[in-house]
C-alpha atoms as a PDB file:
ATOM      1  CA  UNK A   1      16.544 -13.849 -21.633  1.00  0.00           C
ATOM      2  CA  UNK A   2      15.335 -12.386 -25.166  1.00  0.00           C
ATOM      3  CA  UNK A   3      17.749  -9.907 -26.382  1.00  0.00           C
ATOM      4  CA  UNK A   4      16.309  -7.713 -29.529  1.00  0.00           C
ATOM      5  CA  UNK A   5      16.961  -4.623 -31.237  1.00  0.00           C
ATOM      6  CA  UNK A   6      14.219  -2.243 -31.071  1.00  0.00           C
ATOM      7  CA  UNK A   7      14.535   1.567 -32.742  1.00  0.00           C
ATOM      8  CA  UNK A   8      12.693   4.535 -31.188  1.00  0.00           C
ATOM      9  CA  UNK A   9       9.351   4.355 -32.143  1.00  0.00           C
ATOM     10  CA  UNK A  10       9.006   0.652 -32.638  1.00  0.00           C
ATOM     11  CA  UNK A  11       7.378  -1.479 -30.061  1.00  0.00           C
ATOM     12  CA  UNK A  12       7.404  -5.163 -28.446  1.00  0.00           C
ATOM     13  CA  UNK A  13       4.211  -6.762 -27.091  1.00  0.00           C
ATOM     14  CA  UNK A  14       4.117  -8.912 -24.104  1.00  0.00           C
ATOM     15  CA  UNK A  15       1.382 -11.008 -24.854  1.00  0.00           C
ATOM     16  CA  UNK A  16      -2.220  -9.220 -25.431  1.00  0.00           C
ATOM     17  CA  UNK A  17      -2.343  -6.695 -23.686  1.00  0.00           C
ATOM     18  CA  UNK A  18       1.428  -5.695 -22.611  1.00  0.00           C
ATOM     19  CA  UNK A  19       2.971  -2.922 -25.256  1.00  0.00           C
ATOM     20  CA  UNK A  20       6.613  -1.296 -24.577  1.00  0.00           C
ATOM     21  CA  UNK A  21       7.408   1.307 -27.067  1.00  0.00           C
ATOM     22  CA  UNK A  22      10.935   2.428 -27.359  1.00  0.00           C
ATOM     23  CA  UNK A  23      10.457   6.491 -27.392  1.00  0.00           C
ATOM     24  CA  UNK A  24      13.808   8.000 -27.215  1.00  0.00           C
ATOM     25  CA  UNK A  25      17.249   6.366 -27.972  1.00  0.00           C
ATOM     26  CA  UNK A  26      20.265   8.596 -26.344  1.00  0.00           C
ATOM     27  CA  UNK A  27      23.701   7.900 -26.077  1.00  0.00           C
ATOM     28  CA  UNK A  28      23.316   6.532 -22.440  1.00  0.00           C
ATOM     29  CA  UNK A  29      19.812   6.024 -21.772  1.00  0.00           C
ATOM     30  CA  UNK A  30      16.802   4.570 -23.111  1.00  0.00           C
ATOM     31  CA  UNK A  31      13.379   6.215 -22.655  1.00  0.00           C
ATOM     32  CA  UNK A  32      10.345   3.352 -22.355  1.00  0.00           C
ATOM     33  CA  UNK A  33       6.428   3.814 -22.785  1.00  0.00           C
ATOM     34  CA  UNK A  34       4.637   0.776 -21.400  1.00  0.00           C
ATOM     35  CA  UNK A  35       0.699   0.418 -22.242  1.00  0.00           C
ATOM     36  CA  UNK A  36      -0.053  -2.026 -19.533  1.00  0.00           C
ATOM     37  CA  UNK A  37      -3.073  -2.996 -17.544  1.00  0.00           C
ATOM     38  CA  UNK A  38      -4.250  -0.430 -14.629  1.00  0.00           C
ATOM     39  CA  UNK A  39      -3.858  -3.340 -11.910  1.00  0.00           C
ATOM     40  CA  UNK A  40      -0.596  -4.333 -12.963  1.00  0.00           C
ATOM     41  CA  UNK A  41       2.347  -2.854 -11.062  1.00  0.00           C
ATOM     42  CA  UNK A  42       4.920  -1.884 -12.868  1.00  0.00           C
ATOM     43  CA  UNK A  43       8.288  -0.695 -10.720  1.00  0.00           C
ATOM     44  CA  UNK A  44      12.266   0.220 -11.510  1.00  0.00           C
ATOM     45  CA  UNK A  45      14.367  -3.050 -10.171  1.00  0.00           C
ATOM     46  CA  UNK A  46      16.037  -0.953  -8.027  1.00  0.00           C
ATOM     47  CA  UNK A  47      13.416   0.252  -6.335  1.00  0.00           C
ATOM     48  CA  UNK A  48      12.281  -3.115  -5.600  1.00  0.00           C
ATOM     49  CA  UNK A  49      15.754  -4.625  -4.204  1.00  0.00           C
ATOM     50  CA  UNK A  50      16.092  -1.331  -2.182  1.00  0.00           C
ATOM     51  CA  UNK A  51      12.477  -1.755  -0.619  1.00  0.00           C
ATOM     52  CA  UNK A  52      13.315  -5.774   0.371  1.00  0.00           C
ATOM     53  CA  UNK A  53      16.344  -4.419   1.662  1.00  0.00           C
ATOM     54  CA  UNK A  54      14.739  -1.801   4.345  1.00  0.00           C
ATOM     55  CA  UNK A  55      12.834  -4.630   4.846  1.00  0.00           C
ATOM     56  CA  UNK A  56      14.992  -6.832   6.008  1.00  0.00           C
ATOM     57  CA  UNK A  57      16.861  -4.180   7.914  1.00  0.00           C
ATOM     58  CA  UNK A  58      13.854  -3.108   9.949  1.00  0.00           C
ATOM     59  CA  UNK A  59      12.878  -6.924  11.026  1.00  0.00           C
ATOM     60  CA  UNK A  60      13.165  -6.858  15.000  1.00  0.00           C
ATOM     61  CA  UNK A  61      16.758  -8.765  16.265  1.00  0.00           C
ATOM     62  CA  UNK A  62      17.186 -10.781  19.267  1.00  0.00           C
ATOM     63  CA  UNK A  63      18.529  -7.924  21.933  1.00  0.00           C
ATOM     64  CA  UNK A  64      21.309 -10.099  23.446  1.00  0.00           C
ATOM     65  CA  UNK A  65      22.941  -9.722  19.991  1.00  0.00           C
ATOM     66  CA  UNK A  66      21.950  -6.055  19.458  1.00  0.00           C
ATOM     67  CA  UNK A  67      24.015  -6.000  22.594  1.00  0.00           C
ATOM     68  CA  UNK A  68      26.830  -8.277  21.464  1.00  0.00           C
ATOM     69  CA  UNK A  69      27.276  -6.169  18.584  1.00  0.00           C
ATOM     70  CA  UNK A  70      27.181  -2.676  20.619  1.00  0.00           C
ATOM     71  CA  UNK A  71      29.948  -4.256  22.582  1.00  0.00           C
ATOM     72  CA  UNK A  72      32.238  -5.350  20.033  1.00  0.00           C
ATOM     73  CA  UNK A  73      31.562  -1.733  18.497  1.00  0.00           C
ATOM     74  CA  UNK A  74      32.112   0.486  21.628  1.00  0.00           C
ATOM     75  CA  UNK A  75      35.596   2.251  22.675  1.00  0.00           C
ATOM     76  CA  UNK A  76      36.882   0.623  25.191  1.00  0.00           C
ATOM     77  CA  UNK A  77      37.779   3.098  27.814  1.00  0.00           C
ATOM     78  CA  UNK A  78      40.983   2.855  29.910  1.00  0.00           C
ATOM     79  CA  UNK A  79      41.719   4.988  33.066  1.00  0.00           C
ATOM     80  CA  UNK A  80      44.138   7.027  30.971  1.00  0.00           C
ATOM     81  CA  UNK A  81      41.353   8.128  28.344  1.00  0.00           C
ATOM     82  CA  UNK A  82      39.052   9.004  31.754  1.00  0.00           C
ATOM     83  CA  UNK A  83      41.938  10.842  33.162  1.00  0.00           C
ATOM     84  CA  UNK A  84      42.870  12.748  30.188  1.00  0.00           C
ATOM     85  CA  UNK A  85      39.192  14.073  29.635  1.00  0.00           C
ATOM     86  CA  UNK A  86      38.929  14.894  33.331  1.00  0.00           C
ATOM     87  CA  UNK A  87      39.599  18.169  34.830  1.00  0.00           C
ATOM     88  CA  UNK A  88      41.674  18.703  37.736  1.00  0.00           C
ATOM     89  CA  UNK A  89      41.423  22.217  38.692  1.00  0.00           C
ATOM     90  CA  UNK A  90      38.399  23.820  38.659  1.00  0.00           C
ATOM     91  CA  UNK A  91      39.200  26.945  40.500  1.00  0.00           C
ATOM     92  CA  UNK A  92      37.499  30.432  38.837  1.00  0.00           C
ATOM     93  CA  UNK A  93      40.871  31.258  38.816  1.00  0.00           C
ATOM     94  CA  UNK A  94      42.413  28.231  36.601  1.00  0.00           C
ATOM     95  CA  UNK A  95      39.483  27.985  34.436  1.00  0.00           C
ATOM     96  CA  UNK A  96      39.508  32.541  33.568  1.00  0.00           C
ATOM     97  CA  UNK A  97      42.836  31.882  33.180  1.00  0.00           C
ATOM     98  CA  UNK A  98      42.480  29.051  30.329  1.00  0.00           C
ATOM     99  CA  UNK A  99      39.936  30.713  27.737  1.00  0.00           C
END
């Protein structure tokens, strides 16, 4: 890696035809121009990693370990949690009486 101290205003070239010109110096930030060819992309890092990321993330996975996984993940439910979400009595009478 090439370290160098640049002040706003000055420039480095990357080879012929490749110009970044410091603009703006700030205590946190630095603000880049970059004269570059038209069919050259030029992209944040980030924005890169982030895309190869979704991309891996949206690659189709084998469905017996989609379901593995969904397994391992889900609440197991006992009769207790089924009985204590069911309810008993559900007379007009019981239920006006409850809200």
């Amino acid at each position: 890696m090439l370290v160098m101290r640049r002040r706003a205003g000055e420039s480095v070239l990357i080879g012929a035809e490749i110009e970044i010109e410091i603009l703006e110096v700030g205590p946190t930030r630095v603000k880049l121009g970059i004269v570059a060819p038209e069919q050259l992309a030029i992209a944040r890092k980030e924005v890169v990693l982030t895309r190869a990321e979704n991309l891996t993330a949206s690659r189709a996975s084998d469905p017996r370990v989609i379901a593995w996984l969904s397994g391992k993940l889900a609440p197991t439910r006992t009769s207790e949690t089924v009985n204590s979400l069911t309810v008993r009595n559900n007379s007009p009478k019981t239920l006006a009486n409850s809200r």
